[in-house]
C-alpha atoms as a PDB file:
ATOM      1  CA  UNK A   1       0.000   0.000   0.000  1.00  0.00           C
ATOM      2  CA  UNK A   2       1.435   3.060  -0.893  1.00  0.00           C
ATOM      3  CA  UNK A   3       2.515   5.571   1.962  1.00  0.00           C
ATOM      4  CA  UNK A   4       1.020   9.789   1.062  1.00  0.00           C
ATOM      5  CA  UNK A   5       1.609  12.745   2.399  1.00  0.00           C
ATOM      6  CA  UNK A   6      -0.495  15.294   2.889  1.00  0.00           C
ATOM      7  CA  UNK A   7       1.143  18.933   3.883  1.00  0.00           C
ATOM      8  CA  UNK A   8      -0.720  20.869   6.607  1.00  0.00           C
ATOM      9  CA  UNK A   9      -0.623  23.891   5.473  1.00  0.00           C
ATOM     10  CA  UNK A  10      -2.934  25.551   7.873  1.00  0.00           C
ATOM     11  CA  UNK A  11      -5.521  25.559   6.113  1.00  0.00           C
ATOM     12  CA  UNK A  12      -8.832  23.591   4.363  1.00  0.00           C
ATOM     13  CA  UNK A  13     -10.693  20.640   5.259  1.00  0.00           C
ATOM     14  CA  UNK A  14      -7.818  18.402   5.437  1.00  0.00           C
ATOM     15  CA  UNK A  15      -9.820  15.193   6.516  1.00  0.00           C
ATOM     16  CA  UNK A  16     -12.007  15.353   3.845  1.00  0.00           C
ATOM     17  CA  UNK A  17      -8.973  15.272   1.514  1.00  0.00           C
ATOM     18  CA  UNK A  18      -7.796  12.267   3.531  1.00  0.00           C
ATOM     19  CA  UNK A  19     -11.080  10.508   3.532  1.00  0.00           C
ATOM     20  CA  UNK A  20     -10.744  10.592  -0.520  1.00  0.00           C
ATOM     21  CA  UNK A  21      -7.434   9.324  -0.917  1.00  0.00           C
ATOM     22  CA  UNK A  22      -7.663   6.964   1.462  1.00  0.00           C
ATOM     23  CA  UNK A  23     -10.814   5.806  -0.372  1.00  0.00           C
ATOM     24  CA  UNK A  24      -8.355   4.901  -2.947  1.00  0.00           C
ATOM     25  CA  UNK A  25      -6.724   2.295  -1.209  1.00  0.00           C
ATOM     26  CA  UNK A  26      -3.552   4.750  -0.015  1.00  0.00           C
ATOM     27  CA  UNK A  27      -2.416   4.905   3.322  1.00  0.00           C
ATOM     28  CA  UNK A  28      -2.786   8.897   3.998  1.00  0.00           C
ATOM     29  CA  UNK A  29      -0.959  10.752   6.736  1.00  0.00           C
ATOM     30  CA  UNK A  30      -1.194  14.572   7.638  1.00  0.00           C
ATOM     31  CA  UNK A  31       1.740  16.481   8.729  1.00  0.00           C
ATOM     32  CA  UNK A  32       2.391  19.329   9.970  1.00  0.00           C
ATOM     33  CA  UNK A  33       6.179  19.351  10.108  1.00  0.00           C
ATOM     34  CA  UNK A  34       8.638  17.410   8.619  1.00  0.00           C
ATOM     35  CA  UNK A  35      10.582  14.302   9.533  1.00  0.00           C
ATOM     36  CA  UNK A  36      12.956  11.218   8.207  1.00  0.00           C
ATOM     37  CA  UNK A  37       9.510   9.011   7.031  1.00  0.00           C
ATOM     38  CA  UNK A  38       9.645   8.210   3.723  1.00  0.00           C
ATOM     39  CA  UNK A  39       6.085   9.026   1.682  1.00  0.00           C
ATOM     40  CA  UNK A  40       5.147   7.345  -2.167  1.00  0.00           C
ATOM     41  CA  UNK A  41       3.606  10.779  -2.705  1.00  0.00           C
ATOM     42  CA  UNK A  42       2.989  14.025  -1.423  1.00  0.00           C
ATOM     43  CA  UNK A  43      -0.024  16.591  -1.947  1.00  0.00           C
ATOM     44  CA  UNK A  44      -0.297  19.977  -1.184  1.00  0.00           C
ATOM     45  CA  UNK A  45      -3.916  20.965  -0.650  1.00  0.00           C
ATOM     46  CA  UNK A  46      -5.429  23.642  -1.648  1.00  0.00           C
ATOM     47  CA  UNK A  47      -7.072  26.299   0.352  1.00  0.00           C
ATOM     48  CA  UNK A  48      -5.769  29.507   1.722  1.00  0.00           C
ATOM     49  CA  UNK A  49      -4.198  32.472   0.330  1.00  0.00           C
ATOM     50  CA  UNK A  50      -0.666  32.415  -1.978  1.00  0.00           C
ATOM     51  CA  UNK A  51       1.453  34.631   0.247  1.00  0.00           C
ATOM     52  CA  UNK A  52       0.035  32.619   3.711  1.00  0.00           C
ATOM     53  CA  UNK A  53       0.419  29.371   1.902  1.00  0.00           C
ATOM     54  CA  UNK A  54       4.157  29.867   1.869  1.00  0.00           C
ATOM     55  CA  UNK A  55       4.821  31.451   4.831  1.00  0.00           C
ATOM     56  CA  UNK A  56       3.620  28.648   6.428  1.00  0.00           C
ATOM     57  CA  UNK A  57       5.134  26.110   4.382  1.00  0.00           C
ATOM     58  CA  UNK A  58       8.412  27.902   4.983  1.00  0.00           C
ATOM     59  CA  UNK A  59       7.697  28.708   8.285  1.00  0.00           C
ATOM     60  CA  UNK A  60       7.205  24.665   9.135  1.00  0.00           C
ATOM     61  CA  UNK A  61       9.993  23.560   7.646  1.00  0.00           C
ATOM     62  CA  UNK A  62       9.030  22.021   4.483  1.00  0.00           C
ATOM     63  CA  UNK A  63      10.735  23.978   1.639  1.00  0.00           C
ATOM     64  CA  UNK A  64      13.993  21.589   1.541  1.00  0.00           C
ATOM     65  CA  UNK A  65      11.729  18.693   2.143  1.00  0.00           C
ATOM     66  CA  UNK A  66       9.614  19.415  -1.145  1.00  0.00           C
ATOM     67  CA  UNK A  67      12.757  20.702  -3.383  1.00  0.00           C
ATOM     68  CA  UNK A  68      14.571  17.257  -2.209  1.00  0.00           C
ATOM     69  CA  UNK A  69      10.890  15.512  -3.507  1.00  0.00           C
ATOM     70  CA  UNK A  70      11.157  17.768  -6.760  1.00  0.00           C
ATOM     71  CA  UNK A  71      14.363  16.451  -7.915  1.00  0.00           C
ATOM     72  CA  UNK A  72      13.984  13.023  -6.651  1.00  0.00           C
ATOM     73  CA  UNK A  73      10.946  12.553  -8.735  1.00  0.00           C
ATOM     74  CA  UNK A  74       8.624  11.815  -6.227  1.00  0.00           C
ATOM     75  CA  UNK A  75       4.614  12.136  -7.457  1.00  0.00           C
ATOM     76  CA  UNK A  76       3.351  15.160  -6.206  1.00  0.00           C
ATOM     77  CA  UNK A  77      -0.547  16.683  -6.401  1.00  0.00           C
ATOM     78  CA  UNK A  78      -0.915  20.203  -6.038  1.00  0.00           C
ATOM     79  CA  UNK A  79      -4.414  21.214  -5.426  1.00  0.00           C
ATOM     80  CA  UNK A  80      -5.477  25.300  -6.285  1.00  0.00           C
ATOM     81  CA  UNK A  81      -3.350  26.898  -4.480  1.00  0.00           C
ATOM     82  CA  UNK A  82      -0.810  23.416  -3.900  1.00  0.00           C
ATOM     83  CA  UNK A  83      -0.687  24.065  -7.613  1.00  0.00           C
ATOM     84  CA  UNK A  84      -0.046  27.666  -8.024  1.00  0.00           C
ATOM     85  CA  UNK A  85       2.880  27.657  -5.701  1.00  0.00           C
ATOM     86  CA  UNK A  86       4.801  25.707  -8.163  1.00  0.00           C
ATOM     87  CA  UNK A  87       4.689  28.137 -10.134  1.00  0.00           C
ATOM     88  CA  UNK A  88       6.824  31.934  -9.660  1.00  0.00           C
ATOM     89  CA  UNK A  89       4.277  34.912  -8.583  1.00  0.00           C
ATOM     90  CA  UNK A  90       0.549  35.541  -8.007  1.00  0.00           C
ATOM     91  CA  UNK A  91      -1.092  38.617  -8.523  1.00  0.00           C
ATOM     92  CA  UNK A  92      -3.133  37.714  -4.737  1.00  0.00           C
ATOM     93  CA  UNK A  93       0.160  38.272  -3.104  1.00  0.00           C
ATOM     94  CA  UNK A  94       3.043  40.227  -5.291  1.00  0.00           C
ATOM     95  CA  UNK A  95       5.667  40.572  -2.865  1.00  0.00           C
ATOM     96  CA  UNK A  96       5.768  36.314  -2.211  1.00  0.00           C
ATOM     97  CA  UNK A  97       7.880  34.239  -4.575  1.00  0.00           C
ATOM     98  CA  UNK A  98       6.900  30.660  -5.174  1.00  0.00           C
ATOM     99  CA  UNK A  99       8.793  27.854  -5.721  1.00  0.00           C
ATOM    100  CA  UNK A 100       9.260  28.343  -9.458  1.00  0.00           C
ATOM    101  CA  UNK A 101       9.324  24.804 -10.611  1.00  0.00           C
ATOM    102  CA  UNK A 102       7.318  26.113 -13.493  1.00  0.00           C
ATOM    103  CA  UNK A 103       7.373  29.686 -15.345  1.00  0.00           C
ATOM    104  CA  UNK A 104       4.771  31.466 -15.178  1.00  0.00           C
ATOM    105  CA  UNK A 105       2.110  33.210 -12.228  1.00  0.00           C
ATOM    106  CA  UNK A 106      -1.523  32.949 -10.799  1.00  0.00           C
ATOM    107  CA  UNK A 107      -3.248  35.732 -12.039  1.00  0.00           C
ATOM    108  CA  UNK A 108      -7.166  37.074 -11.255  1.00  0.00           C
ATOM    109  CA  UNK A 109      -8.849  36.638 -14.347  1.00  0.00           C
ATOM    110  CA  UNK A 110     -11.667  38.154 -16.025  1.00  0.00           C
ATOM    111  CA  UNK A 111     -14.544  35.644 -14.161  1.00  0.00           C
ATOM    112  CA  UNK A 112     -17.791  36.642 -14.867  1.00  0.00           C
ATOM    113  CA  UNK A 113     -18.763  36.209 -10.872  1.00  0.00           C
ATOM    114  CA  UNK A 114     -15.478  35.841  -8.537  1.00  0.00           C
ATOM    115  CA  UNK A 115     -14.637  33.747  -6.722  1.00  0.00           C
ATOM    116  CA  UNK A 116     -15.767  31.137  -9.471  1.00  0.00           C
ATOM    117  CA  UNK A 117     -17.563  28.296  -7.726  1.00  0.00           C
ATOM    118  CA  UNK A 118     -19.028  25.017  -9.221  1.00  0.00           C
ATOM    119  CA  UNK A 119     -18.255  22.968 -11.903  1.00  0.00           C
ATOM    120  CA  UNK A 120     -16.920  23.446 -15.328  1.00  0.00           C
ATOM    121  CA  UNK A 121     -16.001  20.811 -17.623  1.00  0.00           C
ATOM    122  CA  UNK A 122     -12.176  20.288 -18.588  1.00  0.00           C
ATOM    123  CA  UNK A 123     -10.845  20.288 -22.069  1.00  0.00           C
ATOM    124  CA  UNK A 124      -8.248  17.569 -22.205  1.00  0.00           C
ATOM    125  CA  UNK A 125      -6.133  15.130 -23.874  1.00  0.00           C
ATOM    126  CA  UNK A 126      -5.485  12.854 -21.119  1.00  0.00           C
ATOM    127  CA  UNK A 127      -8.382  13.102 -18.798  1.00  0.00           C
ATOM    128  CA  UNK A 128     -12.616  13.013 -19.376  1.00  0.00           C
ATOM    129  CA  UNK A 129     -14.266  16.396 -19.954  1.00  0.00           C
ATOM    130  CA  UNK A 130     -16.333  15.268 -17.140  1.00  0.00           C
ATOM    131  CA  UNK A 131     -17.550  18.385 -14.761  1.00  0.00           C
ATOM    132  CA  UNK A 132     -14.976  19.188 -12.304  1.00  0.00           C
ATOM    133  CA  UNK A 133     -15.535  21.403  -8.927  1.00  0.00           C
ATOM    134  CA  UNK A 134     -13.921  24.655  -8.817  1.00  0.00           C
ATOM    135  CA  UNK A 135     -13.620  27.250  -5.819  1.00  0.00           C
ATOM    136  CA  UNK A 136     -11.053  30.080  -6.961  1.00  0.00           C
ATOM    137  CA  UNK A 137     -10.604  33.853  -7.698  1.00  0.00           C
ATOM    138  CA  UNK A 138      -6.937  33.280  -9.178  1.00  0.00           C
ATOM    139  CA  UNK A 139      -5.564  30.697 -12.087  1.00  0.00           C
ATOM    140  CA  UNK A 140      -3.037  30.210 -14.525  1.00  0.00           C
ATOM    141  CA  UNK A 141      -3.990  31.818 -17.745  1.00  0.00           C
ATOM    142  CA  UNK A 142      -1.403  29.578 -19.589  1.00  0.00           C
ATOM    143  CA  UNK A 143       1.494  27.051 -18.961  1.00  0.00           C
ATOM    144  CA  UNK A 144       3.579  25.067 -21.404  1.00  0.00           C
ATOM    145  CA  UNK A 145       2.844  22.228 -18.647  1.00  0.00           C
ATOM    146  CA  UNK A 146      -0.879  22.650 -19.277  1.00  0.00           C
ATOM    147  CA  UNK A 147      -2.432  19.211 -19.527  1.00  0.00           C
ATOM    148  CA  UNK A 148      -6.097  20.526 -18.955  1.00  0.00           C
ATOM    149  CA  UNK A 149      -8.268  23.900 -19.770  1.00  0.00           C
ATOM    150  CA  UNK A 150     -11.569  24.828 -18.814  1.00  0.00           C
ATOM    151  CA  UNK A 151     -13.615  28.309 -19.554  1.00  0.00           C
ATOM    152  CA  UNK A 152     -15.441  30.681 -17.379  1.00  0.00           C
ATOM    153  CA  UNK A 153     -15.248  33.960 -18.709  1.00  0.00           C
ATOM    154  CA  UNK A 154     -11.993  33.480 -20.278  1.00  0.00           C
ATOM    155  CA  UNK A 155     -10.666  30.019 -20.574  1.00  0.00           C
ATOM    156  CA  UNK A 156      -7.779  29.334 -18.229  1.00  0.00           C
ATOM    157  CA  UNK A 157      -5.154  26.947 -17.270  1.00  0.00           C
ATOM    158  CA  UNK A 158      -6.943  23.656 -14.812  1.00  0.00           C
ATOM    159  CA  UNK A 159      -4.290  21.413 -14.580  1.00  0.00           C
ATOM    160  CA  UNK A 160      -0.205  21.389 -15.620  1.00  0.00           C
ATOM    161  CA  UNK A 161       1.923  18.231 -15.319  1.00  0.00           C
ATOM    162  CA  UNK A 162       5.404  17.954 -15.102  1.00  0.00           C
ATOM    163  CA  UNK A 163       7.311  14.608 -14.452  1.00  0.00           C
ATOM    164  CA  UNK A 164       6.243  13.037 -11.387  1.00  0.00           C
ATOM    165  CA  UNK A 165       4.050  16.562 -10.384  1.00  0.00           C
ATOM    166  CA  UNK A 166       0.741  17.259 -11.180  1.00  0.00           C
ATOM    167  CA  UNK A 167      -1.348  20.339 -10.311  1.00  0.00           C
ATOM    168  CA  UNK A 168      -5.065  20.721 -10.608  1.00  0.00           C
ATOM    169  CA  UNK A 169      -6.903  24.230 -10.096  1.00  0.00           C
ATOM    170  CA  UNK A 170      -9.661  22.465  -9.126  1.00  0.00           C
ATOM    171  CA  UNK A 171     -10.779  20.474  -6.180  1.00  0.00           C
ATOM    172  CA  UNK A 172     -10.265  16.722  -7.086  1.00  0.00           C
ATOM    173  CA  UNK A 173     -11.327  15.617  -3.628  1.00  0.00           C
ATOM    174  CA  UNK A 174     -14.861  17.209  -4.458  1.00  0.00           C
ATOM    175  CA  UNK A 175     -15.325  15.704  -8.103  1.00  0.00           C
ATOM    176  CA  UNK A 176     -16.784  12.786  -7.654  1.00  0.00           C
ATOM    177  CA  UNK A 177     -15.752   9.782 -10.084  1.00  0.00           C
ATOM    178  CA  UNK A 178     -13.665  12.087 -12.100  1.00  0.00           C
ATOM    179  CA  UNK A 179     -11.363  13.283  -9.388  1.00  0.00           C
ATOM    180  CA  UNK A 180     -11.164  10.179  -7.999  1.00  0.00           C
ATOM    181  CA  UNK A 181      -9.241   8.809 -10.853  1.00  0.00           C
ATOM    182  CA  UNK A 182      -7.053  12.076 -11.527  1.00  0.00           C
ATOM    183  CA  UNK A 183      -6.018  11.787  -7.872  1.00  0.00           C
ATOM    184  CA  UNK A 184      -5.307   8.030  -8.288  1.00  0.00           C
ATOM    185  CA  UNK A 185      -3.308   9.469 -11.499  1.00  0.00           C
ATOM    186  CA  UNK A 186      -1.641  11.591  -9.846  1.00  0.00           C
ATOM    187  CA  UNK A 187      -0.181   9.495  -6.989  1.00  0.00           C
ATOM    188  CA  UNK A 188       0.546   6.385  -9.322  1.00  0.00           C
ATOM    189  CA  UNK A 189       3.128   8.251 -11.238  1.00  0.00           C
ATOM    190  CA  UNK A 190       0.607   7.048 -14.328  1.00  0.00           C
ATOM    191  CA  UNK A 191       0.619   9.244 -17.036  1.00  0.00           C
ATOM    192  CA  UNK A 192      -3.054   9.480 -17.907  1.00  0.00           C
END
Protein backbone atom coordinates (compact mmCIF):
# COMPACT_ATOMS: atom_id res chain seq x y z
CA UNK A 1 0.00 0.00 0.00
CA UNK A 2 1.43 3.06 -0.89
CA UNK A 3 2.52 5.57 1.96
CA UNK A 4 1.02 9.79 1.06
CA UNK A 5 1.61 12.74 2.40
CA UNK A 6 -0.49 15.29 2.89
CA UNK A 7 1.14 18.93 3.88
CA UNK A 8 -0.72 20.87 6.61
CA UNK A 9 -0.62 23.89 5.47
CA UNK A 10 -2.93 25.55 7.87
CA UNK A 11 -5.52 25.56 6.11
CA UNK A 12 -8.83 23.59 4.36
CA UNK A 13 -10.69 20.64 5.26
CA UNK A 14 -7.82 18.40 5.44
CA UNK A 15 -9.82 15.19 6.52
CA UNK A 16 -12.01 15.35 3.85
CA UNK A 17 -8.97 15.27 1.51
CA UNK A 18 -7.80 12.27 3.53
CA UNK A 19 -11.08 10.51 3.53
CA UNK A 20 -10.74 10.59 -0.52
CA UNK A 21 -7.43 9.32 -0.92
CA UNK A 22 -7.66 6.96 1.46
CA UNK A 23 -10.81 5.81 -0.37
CA UNK A 24 -8.35 4.90 -2.95
CA UNK A 25 -6.72 2.30 -1.21
CA UNK A 26 -3.55 4.75 -0.02
CA UNK A 27 -2.42 4.91 3.32
CA UNK A 28 -2.79 8.90 4.00
CA UNK A 29 -0.96 10.75 6.74
CA UNK A 30 -1.19 14.57 7.64
CA UNK A 31 1.74 16.48 8.73
CA UNK A 32 2.39 19.33 9.97
CA UNK A 33 6.18 19.35 10.11
CA UNK A 34 8.64 17.41 8.62
CA UNK A 35 10.58 14.30 9.53
CA UNK A 36 12.96 11.22 8.21
CA UNK A 37 9.51 9.01 7.03
CA UNK A 38 9.64 8.21 3.72
CA UNK A 39 6.09 9.03 1.68
CA UNK A 40 5.15 7.34 -2.17
CA UNK A 41 3.61 10.78 -2.71
CA UNK A 42 2.99 14.03 -1.42
CA UNK A 43 -0.02 16.59 -1.95
CA UNK A 44 -0.30 19.98 -1.18
CA UNK A 45 -3.92 20.97 -0.65
CA UNK A 46 -5.43 23.64 -1.65
CA UNK A 47 -7.07 26.30 0.35
CA UNK A 48 -5.77 29.51 1.72
CA UNK A 49 -4.20 32.47 0.33
CA UNK A 50 -0.67 32.42 -1.98
CA UNK A 51 1.45 34.63 0.25
CA UNK A 52 0.03 32.62 3.71
CA UNK A 53 0.42 29.37 1.90
CA UNK A 54 4.16 29.87 1.87
CA UNK A 55 4.82 31.45 4.83
CA UNK A 56 3.62 28.65 6.43
CA UNK A 57 5.13 26.11 4.38
CA UNK A 58 8.41 27.90 4.98
CA UNK A 59 7.70 28.71 8.28
CA UNK A 60 7.21 24.66 9.13
CA UNK A 61 9.99 23.56 7.65
CA UNK A 62 9.03 22.02 4.48
CA UNK A 63 10.74 23.98 1.64
CA UNK A 64 13.99 21.59 1.54
CA UNK A 65 11.73 18.69 2.14
CA UNK A 66 9.61 19.42 -1.15
CA UNK A 67 12.76 20.70 -3.38
CA UNK A 68 14.57 17.26 -2.21
CA UNK A 69 10.89 15.51 -3.51
CA UNK A 70 11.16 17.77 -6.76
CA UNK A 71 14.36 16.45 -7.91
CA UNK A 72 13.98 13.02 -6.65
CA UNK A 73 10.95 12.55 -8.74
CA UNK A 74 8.62 11.82 -6.23
CA UNK A 75 4.61 12.14 -7.46
CA UNK A 76 3.35 15.16 -6.21
CA UNK A 77 -0.55 16.68 -6.40
CA UNK A 78 -0.91 20.20 -6.04
CA UNK A 79 -4.41 21.21 -5.43
CA UNK A 80 -5.48 25.30 -6.29
CA UNK A 81 -3.35 26.90 -4.48
CA UNK A 82 -0.81 23.42 -3.90
CA UNK A 83 -0.69 24.06 -7.61
CA UNK A 84 -0.05 27.67 -8.02
CA UNK A 85 2.88 27.66 -5.70
CA UNK A 86 4.80 25.71 -8.16
CA UNK A 87 4.69 28.14 -10.13
CA UNK A 88 6.82 31.93 -9.66
CA UNK A 89 4.28 34.91 -8.58
CA UNK A 90 0.55 35.54 -8.01
CA UNK A 91 -1.09 38.62 -8.52
CA UNK A 92 -3.13 37.71 -4.74
CA UNK A 93 0.16 38.27 -3.10
CA UNK A 94 3.04 40.23 -5.29
CA UNK A 95 5.67 40.57 -2.86
CA UNK A 96 5.77 36.31 -2.21
CA UNK A 97 7.88 34.24 -4.58
CA UNK A 98 6.90 30.66 -5.17
CA UNK A 99 8.79 27.85 -5.72
CA UNK A 100 9.26 28.34 -9.46
CA UNK A 101 9.32 24.80 -10.61
CA UNK A 102 7.32 26.11 -13.49
CA UNK A 103 7.37 29.69 -15.35
CA UNK A 104 4.77 31.47 -15.18
CA UNK A 105 2.11 33.21 -12.23
CA UNK A 106 -1.52 32.95 -10.80
CA UNK A 107 -3.25 35.73 -12.04
CA UNK A 108 -7.17 37.07 -11.25
CA UNK A 109 -8.85 36.64 -14.35
CA UNK A 110 -11.67 38.15 -16.03
CA UNK A 111 -14.54 35.64 -14.16
CA UNK A 112 -17.79 36.64 -14.87
CA UNK A 113 -18.76 36.21 -10.87
CA UNK A 114 -15.48 35.84 -8.54
CA UNK A 115 -14.64 33.75 -6.72
CA UNK A 116 -15.77 31.14 -9.47
CA UNK A 117 -17.56 28.30 -7.73
CA UNK A 118 -19.03 25.02 -9.22
CA UNK A 119 -18.25 22.97 -11.90
CA UNK A 120 -16.92 23.45 -15.33
CA UNK A 121 -16.00 20.81 -17.62
CA UNK A 122 -12.18 20.29 -18.59
CA UNK A 123 -10.84 20.29 -22.07
CA UNK A 124 -8.25 17.57 -22.21
CA UNK A 125 -6.13 15.13 -23.87
CA UNK A 126 -5.48 12.85 -21.12
CA UNK A 127 -8.38 13.10 -18.80
CA UNK A 128 -12.62 13.01 -19.38
CA UNK A 129 -14.27 16.40 -19.95
CA UNK A 130 -16.33 15.27 -17.14
CA UNK A 131 -17.55 18.38 -14.76
CA UNK A 132 -14.98 19.19 -12.30
CA UNK A 133 -15.54 21.40 -8.93
CA UNK A 134 -13.92 24.65 -8.82
CA UNK A 135 -13.62 27.25 -5.82
CA UNK A 136 -11.05 30.08 -6.96
CA UNK A 137 -10.60 33.85 -7.70
CA UNK A 138 -6.94 33.28 -9.18
CA UNK A 139 -5.56 30.70 -12.09
CA UNK A 140 -3.04 30.21 -14.53
CA UNK A 141 -3.99 31.82 -17.75
CA UNK A 142 -1.40 29.58 -19.59
CA UNK A 143 1.49 27.05 -18.96
CA UNK A 144 3.58 25.07 -21.40
CA UNK A 145 2.84 22.23 -18.65
CA UNK A 146 -0.88 22.65 -19.28
CA UNK A 147 -2.43 19.21 -19.53
CA UNK A 148 -6.10 20.53 -18.95
CA UNK A 149 -8.27 23.90 -19.77
CA UNK A 150 -11.57 24.83 -18.81
CA UNK A 151 -13.62 28.31 -19.55
CA UNK A 152 -15.44 30.68 -17.38
CA UNK A 153 -15.25 33.96 -18.71
CA UNK A 154 -11.99 33.48 -20.28
CA UNK A 155 -10.67 30.02 -20.57
CA UNK A 156 -7.78 29.33 -18.23
CA UNK A 157 -5.15 26.95 -17.27
CA UNK A 158 -6.94 23.66 -14.81
CA UNK A 159 -4.29 21.41 -14.58
CA UNK A 160 -0.21 21.39 -15.62
CA UNK A 161 1.92 18.23 -15.32
CA UNK A 162 5.40 17.95 -15.10
CA UNK A 163 7.31 14.61 -14.45
CA UNK A 164 6.24 13.04 -11.39
CA UNK A 165 4.05 16.56 -10.38
CA UNK A 166 0.74 17.26 -11.18
CA UNK A 167 -1.35 20.34 -10.31
CA UNK A 168 -5.07 20.72 -10.61
CA UNK A 169 -6.90 24.23 -10.10
CA UNK A 170 -9.66 22.46 -9.13
CA UNK A 171 -10.78 20.47 -6.18
CA UNK A 172 -10.26 16.72 -7.09
CA UNK A 173 -11.33 15.62 -3.63
CA UNK A 174 -14.86 17.21 -4.46
CA UNK A 175 -15.33 15.70 -8.10
CA UNK A 176 -16.78 12.79 -7.65
CA UNK A 177 -15.75 9.78 -10.08
CA UNK A 178 -13.66 12.09 -12.10
CA UNK A 179 -11.36 13.28 -9.39
CA UNK A 180 -11.16 10.18 -8.00
CA UNK A 181 -9.24 8.81 -10.85
CA UNK A 182 -7.05 12.08 -11.53
CA UNK A 183 -6.02 11.79 -7.87
CA UNK A 184 -5.31 8.03 -8.29
CA UNK A 185 -3.31 9.47 -11.50
CA UNK A 186 -1.64 11.59 -9.85
CA UNK A 187 -0.18 9.50 -6.99
CA UNK A 188 0.55 6.39 -9.32
CA UNK A 189 3.13 8.25 -11.24
CA UNK A 190 0.61 7.05 -14.33
CA UNK A 191 0.62 9.24 -17.04
CA UNK A 192 -3.05 9.48 -17.91
Amino acid sequence: MKKILIIDTRAGNLFSLKAAIDRLGFNTTIRSTPDHEKFDGIVIPGQGRFGTVLNNIRADGWEDYLNLAYQQSIPMLGICVGMQIFFEHSDEDKESTGFCWMKGKAEALNFPKKPMVGWAPLTSEQWPSSPVYFVNSYAIRKSEHSIATTTYGETFCAAVKSGSFTGVQFHPEKSSKAGSSIIQQALSGLEN
